[in-house]
Protein backbone atom coordinates (compact mmCIF):
# COMPACT_ATOMS: atom_id res chain seq x y z
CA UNK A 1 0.00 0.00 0.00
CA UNK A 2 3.29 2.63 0.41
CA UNK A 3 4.01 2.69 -3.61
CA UNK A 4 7.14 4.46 -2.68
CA UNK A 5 8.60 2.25 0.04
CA UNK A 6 11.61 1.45 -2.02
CA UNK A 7 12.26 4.47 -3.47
CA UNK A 8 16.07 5.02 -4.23
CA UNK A 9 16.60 1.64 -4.18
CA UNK A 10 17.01 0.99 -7.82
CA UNK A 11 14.96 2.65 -10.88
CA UNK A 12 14.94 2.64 -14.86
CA UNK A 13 16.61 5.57 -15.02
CA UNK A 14 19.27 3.91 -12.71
CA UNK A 15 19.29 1.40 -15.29
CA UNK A 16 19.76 3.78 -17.98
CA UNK A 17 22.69 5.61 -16.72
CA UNK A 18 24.49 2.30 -15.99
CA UNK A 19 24.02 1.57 -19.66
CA UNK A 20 25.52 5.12 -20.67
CA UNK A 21 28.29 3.96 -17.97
CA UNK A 22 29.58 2.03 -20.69
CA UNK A 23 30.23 -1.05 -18.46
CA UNK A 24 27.55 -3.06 -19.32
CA UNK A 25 27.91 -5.89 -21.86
CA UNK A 26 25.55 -8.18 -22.93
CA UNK A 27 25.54 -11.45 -21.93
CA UNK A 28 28.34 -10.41 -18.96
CA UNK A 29 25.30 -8.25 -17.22
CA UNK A 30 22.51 -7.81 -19.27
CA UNK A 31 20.26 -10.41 -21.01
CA UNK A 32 17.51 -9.32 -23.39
CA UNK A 33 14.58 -12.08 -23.46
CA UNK A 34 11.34 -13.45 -24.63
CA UNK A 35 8.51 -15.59 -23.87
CA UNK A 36 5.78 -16.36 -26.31
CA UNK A 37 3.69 -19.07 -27.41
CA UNK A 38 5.26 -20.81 -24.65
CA UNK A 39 8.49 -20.68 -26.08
CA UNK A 40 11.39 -18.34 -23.97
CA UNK A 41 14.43 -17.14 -26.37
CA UNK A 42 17.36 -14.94 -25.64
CA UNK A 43 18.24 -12.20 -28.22
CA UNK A 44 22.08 -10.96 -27.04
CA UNK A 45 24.40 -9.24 -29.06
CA UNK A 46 27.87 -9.37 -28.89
CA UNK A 47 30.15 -6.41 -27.41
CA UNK A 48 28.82 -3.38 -25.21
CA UNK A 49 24.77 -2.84 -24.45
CA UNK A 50 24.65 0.71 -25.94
CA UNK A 51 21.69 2.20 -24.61
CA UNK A 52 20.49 2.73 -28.25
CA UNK A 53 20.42 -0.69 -28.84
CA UNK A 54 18.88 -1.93 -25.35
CA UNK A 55 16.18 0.17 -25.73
CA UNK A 56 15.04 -0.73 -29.35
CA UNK A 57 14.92 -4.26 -27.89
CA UNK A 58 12.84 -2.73 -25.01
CA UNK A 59 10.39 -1.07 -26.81
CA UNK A 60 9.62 -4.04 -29.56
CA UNK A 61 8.90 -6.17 -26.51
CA UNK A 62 11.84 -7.86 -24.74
CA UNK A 63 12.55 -7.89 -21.41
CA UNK A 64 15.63 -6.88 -19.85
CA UNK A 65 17.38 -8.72 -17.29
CA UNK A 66 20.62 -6.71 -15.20
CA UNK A 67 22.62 -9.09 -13.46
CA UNK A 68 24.39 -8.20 -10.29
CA UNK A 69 23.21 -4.45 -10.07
CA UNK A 70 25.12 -3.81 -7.19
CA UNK A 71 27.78 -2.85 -9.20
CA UNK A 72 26.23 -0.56 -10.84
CA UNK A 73 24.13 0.98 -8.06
CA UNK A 74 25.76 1.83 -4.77
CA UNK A 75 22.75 1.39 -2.83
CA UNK A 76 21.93 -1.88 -3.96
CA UNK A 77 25.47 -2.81 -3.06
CA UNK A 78 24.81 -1.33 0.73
CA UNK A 79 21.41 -3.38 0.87
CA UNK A 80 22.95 -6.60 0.00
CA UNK A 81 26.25 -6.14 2.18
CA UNK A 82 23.47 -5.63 5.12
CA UNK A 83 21.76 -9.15 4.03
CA UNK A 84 24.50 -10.88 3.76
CA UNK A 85 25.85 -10.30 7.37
CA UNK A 86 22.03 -11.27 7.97
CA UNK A 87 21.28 -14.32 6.34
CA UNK A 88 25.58 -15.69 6.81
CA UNK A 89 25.18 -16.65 3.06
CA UNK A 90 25.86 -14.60 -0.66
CA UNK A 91 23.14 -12.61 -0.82
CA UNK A 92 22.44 -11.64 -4.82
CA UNK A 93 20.48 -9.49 -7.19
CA UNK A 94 18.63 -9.28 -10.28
CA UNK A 95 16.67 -6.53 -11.85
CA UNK A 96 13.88 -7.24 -14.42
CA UNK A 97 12.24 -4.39 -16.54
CA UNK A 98 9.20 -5.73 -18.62
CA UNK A 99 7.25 -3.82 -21.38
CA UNK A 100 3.40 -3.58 -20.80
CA UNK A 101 1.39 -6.50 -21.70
CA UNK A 102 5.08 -9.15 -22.31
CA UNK A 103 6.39 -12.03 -20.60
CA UNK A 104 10.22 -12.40 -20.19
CA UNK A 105 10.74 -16.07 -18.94
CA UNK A 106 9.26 -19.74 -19.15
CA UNK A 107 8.06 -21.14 -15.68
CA UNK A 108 10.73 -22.66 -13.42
CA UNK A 109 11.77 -22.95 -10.19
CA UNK A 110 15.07 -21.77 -8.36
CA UNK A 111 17.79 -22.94 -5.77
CA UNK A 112 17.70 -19.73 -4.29
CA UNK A 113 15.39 -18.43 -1.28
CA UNK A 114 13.73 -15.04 -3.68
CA UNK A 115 12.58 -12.19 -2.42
CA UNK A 116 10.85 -10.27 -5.10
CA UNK A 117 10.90 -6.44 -4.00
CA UNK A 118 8.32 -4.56 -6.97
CA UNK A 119 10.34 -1.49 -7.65
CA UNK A 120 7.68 0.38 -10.24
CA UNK A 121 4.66 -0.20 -12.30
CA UNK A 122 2.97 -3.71 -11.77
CA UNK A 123 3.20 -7.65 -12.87
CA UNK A 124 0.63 -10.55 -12.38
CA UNK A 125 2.44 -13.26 -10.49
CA UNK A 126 1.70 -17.06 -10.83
CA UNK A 127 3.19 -19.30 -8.03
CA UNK A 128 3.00 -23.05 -8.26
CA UNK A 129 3.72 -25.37 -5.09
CA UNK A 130 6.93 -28.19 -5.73
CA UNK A 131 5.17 -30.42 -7.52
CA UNK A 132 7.43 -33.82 -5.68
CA UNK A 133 8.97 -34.27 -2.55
CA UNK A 134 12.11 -34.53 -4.63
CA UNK A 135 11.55 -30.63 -5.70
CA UNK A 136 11.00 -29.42 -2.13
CA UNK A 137 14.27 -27.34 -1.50
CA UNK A 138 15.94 -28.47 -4.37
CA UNK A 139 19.81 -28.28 -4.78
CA UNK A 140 19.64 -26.90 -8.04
CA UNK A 141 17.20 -24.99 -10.46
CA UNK A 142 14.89 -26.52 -12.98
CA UNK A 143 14.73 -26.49 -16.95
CA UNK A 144 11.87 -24.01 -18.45
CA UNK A 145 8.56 -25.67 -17.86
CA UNK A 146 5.31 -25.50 -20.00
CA UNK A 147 1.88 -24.56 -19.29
CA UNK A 148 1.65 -28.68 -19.53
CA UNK A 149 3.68 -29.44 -16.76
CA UNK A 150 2.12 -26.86 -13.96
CA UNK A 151 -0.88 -27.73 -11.98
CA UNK A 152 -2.98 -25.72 -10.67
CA UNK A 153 -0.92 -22.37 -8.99
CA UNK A 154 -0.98 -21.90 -5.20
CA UNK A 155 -1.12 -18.00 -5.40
CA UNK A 156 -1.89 -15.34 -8.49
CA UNK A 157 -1.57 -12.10 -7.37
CA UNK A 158 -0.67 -8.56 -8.75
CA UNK A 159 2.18 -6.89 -7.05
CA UNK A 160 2.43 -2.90 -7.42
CA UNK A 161 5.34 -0.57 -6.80
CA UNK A 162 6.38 -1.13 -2.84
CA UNK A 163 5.03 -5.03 -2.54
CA UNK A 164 7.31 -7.92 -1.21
CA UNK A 165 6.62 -11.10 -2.76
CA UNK A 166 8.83 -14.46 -1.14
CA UNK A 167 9.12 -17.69 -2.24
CA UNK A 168 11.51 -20.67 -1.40
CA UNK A 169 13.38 -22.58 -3.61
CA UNK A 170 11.44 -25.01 -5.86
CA UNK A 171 8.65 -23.11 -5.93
CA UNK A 172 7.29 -22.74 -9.56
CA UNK A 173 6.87 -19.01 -10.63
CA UNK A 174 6.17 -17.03 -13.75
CA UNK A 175 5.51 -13.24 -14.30
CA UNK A 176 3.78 -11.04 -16.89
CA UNK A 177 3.28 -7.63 -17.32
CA UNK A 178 -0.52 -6.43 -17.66
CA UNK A 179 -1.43 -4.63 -21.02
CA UNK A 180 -1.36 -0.73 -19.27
CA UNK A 181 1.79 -0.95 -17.33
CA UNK A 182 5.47 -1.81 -17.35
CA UNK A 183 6.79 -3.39 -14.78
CA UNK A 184 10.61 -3.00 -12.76
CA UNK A 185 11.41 -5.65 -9.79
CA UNK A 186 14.57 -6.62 -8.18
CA UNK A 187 14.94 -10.40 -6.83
CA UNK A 188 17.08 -10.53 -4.06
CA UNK A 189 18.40 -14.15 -3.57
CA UNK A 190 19.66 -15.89 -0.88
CA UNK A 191 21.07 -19.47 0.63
CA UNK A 192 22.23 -21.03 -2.09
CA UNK A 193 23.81 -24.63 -1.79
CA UNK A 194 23.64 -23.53 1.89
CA UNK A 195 22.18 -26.77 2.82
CA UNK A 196 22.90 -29.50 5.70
CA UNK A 197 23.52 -32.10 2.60
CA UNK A 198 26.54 -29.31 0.83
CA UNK A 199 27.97 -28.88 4.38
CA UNK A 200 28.70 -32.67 4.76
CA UNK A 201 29.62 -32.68 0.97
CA UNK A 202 32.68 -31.26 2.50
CA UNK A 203 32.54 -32.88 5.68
CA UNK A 204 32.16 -37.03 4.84
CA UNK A 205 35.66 -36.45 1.89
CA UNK A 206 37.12 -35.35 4.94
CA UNK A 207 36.35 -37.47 7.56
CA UNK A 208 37.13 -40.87 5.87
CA UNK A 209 40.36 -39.32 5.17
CA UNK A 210 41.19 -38.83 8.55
CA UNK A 211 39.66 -42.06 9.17
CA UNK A 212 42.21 -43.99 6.62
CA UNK A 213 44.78 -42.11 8.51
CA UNK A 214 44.66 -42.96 11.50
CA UNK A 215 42.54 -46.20 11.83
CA UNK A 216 43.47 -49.51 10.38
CA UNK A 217 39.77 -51.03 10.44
CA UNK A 218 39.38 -49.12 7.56
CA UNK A 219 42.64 -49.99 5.71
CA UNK A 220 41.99 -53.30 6.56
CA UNK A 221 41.36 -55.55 3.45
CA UNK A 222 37.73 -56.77 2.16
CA UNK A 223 36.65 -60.38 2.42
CA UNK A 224 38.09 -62.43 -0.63
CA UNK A 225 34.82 -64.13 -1.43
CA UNK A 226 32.44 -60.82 -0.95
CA UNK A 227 31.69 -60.58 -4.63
CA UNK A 228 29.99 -63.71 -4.09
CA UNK A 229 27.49 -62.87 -1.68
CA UNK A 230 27.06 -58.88 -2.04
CA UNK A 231 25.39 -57.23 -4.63
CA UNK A 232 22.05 -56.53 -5.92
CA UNK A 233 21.64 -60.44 -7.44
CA UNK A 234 21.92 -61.76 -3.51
CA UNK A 235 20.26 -58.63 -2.17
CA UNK A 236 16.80 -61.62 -1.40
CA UNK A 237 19.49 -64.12 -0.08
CA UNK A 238 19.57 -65.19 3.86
CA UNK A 239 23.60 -65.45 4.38
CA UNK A 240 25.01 -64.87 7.52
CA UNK A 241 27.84 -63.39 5.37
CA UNK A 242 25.47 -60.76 4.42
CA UNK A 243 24.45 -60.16 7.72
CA UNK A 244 28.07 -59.43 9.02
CA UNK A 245 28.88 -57.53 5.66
CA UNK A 246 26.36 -54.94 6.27
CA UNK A 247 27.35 -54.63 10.35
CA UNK A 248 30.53 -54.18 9.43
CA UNK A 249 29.47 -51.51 6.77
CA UNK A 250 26.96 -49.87 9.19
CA UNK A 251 29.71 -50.05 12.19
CA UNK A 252 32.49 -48.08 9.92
CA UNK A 253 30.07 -45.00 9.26
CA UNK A 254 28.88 -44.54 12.14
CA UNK A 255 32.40 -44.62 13.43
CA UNK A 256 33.41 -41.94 10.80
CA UNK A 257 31.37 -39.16 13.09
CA UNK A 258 34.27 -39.14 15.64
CA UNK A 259 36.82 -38.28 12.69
CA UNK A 260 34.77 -35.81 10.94
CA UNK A 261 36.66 -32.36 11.14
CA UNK A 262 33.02 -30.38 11.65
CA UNK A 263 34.35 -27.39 12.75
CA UNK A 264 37.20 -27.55 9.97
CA UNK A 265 34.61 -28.24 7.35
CA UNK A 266 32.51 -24.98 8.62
CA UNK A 267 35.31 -22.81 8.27
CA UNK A 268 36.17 -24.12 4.70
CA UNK A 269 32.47 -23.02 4.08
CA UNK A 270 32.87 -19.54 5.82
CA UNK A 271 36.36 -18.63 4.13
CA UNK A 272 33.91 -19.76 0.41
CA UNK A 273 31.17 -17.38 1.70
CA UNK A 274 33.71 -14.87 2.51
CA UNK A 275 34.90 -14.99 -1.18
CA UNK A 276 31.16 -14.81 -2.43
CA UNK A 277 30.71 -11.56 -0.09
CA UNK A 278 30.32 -7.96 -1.43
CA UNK A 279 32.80 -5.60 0.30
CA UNK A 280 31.78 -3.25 3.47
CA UNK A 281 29.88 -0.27 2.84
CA UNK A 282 31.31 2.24 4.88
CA UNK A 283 29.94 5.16 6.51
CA UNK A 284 31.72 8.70 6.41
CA UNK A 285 33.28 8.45 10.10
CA UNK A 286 34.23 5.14 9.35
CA UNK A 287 36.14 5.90 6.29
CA UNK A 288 37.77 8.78 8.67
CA UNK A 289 38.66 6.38 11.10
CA UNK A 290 39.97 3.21 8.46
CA UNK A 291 42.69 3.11 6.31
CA UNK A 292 40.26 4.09 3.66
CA UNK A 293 40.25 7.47 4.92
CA UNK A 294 43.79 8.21 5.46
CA UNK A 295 45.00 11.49 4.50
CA UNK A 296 48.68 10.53 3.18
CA UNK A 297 49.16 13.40 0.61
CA UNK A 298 51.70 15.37 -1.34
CA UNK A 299 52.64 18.70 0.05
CA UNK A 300 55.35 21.02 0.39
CA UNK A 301 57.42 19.15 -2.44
CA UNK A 302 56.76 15.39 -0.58
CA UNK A 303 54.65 13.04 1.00
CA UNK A 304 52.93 13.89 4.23
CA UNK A 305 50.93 11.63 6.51
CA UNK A 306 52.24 8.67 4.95
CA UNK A 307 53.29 6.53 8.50
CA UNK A 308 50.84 4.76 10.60
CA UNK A 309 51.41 5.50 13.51
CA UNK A 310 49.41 3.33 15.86
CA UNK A 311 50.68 3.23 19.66
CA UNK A 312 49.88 0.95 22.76
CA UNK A 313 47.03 3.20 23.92
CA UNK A 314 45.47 3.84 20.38
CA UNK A 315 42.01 2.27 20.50
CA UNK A 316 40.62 -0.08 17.72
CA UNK A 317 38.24 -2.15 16.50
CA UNK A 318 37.10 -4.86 13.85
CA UNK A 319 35.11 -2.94 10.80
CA UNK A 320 32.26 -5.37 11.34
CA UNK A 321 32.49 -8.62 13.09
CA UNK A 322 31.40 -10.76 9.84
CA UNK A 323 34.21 -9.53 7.36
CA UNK A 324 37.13 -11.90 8.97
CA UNK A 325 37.64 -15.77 9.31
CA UNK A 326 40.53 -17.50 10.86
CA UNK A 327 41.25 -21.05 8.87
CA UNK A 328 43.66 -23.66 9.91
CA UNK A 329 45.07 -24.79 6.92
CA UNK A 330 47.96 -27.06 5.97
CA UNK A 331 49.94 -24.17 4.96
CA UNK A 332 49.34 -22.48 8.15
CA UNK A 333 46.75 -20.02 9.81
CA UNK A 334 45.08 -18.11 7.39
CA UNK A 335 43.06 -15.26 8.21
CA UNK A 336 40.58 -14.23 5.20
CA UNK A 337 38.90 -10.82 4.94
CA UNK A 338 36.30 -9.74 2.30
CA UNK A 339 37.46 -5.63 3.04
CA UNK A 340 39.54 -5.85 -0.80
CA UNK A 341 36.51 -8.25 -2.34
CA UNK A 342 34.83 -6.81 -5.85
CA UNK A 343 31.49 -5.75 -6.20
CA UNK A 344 32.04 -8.16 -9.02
CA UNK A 345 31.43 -11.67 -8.17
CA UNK A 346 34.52 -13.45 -8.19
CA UNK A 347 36.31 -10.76 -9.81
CA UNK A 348 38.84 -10.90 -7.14
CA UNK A 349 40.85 -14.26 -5.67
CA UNK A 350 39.78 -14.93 -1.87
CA UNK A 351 41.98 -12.09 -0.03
CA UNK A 352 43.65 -13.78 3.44
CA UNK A 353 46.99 -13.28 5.13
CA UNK A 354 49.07 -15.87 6.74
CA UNK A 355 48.72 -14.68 10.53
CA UNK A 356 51.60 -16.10 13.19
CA UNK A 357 49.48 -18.54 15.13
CA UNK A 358 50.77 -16.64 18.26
CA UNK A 359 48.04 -14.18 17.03
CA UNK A 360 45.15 -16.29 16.73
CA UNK A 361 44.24 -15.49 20.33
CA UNK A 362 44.29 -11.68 19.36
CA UNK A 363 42.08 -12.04 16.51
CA UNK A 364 39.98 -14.13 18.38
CA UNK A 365 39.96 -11.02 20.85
CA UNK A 366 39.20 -8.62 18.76
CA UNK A 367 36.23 -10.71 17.20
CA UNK A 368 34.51 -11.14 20.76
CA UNK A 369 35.20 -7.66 21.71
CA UNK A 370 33.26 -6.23 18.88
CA UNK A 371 31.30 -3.89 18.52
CA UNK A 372 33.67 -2.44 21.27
CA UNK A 373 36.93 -0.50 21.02
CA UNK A 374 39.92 -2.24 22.69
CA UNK A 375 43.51 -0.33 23.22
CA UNK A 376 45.82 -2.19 21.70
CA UNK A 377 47.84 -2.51 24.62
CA UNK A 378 45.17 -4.98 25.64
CA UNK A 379 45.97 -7.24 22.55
CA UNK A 380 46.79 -11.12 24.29
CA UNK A 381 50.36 -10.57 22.44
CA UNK A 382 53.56 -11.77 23.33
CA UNK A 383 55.84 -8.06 23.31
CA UNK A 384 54.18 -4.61 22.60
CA UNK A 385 56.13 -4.56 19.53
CA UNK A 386 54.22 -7.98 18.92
CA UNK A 387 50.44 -6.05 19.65
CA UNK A 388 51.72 -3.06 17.42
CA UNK A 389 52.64 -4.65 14.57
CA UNK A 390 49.19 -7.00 14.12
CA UNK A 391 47.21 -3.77 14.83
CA UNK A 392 48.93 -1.73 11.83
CA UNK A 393 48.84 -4.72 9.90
CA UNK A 394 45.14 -4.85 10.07
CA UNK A 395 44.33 -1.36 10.03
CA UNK A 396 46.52 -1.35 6.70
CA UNK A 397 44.13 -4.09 5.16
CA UNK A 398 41.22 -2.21 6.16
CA UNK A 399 40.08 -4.10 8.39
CA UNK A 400 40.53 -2.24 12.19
CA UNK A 401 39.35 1.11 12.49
CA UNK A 402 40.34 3.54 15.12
CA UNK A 403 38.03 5.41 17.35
CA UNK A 404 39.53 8.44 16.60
CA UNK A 405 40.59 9.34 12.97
CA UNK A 406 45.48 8.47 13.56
CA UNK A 407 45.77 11.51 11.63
CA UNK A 408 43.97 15.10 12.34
CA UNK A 409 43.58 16.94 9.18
């Protein structure tokens, strides 16, 4: 009922002025689609999307489709840093602009949790419930459907500028625009292969690993005359064999819980989400206060401001508590940070320094100490020159701020 409740979130003239940008490329970040007679078809170009071009597909009926508009639009890029600290998962974005009276995709459902936030005119939504228990929270999306394959739908509803429409993943859903409006959304998307089953995807590799390591059972040779008695042909046949067979099968997995690394596997899952993650928005003061802000400048015929000079009583704290992750890897202990991540997915390789372990109990210090400002004389480190050194080293990565800005200007 508030038609402007997401106003200055994102808008087709936003749109437009990313095209003049002269980033945008087709097929990189913009698709241009149709749907008719139940068929859906993609119409890209090669090379840049010149606005000329984009909107003479626009206005003989396709729909465009911006991927990842949070590089393009600053405030979608704040909105989705926010969600991602939220949900602890890659929080994503599409925009869809549709002419007045088109459709711009088949029916299908998604892997992703959407949250479809109308951002202008209006569209007639169609929602279908997962039509098998195998499609309930599915691990990955489905093909384009037909009208054939959907039953009956669940919900058909209209949504105007400033409505919220969810659904989970495997959810059937198509959209069309009505004859006397166009239509602009933005589908936030969430939790994506964030599932117990991709968790021990990591885990159960792992764990027999260490089992083989370090426990003979399981390096322990296989009956000689299994083949005879195993297998689907003797699955009906009463063999004591059998019996033991499948004990000593059951006995081994459920033995393989006390070698699986969970925690280990959690933080290989964190220091992958941390690579997925946008980069901090940051506030004014907090630029003042970061390495971001720092005033080093040339004046007087040479550099001025350049040194950091944090001391024992200089107070400091994390950016934000979710933008760090300490790994113990074979190399070492890794700490990754998403403070030098693109607003480009993946444009970037995961960004992590290889931390003394003498520091982990610092970091660790500085995570449960947040949001609070700590001196860094209170760092758990060895010498002063010890808490002085990880301090600047941070700071310089952007990822401690100061509570007062090191250098007045």
């Amino acid at each position: 009922g508030d038609p402007g409740y997401y106003a200055g979130l994102f808008s087709t003239a936003d749109l437009d002025a990313a095209l003049r940008g002269g980033e945008v490329h087709f097929g990189t970040h913009l698709d241009v689609t149709s749907y008719a007679e139940g068929v859906r078809e993609t119409h890209n170009p090669a090379g840049p999307a010149l606005p000329a071009v984009v909107w003479d597909f626009y206005q003989n009926g396709c729909s465009l489709r911006l991927l990842s508009p949070q590089a393009f639009s600053p405030t979608v890029w704040h909105f989705l840093s926010i969600l991602q600290e939220h949900f602890g998962s890659m929080a994503g974005a599409n925009t869809y602009l549709t002419p007045p009276g088109t459709q711009g995709f088949a029916p299908h459902y998604d892997d992703i949790e959407a949250f479809v936030l109308q951002l202008e005119g209006k569209k007639r939504w169609r929602v279908y419930s997962p039509r098998t228990g195998a499609e309930v929270l599915p691990q990955f999306s489905s093909a384009n459907l037909t009208r054939a394959e959907l039953g009956e739908p669940m919900l058909e509803t209209v949504l105007e500028a400033g409505d919220l429409l969810y659904f989970p993943r495997g959810f059937i859903h198509q959209g069309n625009c009505l004859p006397d409006a166009h239509s602009l959304h933005i589908t936030v998307s969430s939790y994506q292969r964030n599932s117990w089953g991709d968790l021990l995807e990591k885990l159960l590799p792992a764990a027999l690993q260490m089992a083989l390591e370090e426990d003979v059972e399981y390096r322990r040779g296989l009956p000689m005359d299994y083949l005879g008695y195993m297998g689907v042909a003797n699955s009906d046949a009463v063999d004591a064999r059998r019996t033991a067979f499948m004990e000593k099968v059951q006995s081994l997995i459920k033995k393989l819980v006390d070698y699986a690394p969970i925690d280990a596997a959690v933080d290989q899952r964190a220091k992958s989400f941390l690579h997925d993650c946008l980069p901090p928005v940051l506030t004014q003061s907090e630029k003042a206060q970061s390495m971001y802000g720092f005033p080093a400048r040339w004046q007087d015929g040479g550099p001025r401001d350049v040194d950091i000079l944090i001391t024992k009583d200089t107070e400091v704290r994390l950016l934000r508590h979710g933008i760090i992750r300490l790994c113990n890897e074979e190399a070492g202990v890794m700490l990754y940070y998403t403070t030098e991540n693109s607003r480009v997915y993946h444009k970037e390789e995961p960004k992590f320094l290889e931390i003394d372990p003498e520091y982990t109990e610092s970091i660790e210090f500085l995570l449960s100490s947040y949001p609070n400002h700590v001196s860094v004389d209170t760092l758990p480190c060895a010498t002063l020159e010890d808490k002085i050194s990880l301090a600047t080293l941070l700071f310089e990565k952007g990822v401690l701020t100061t509570k007062k800005p090191l250098v007045q200007v």
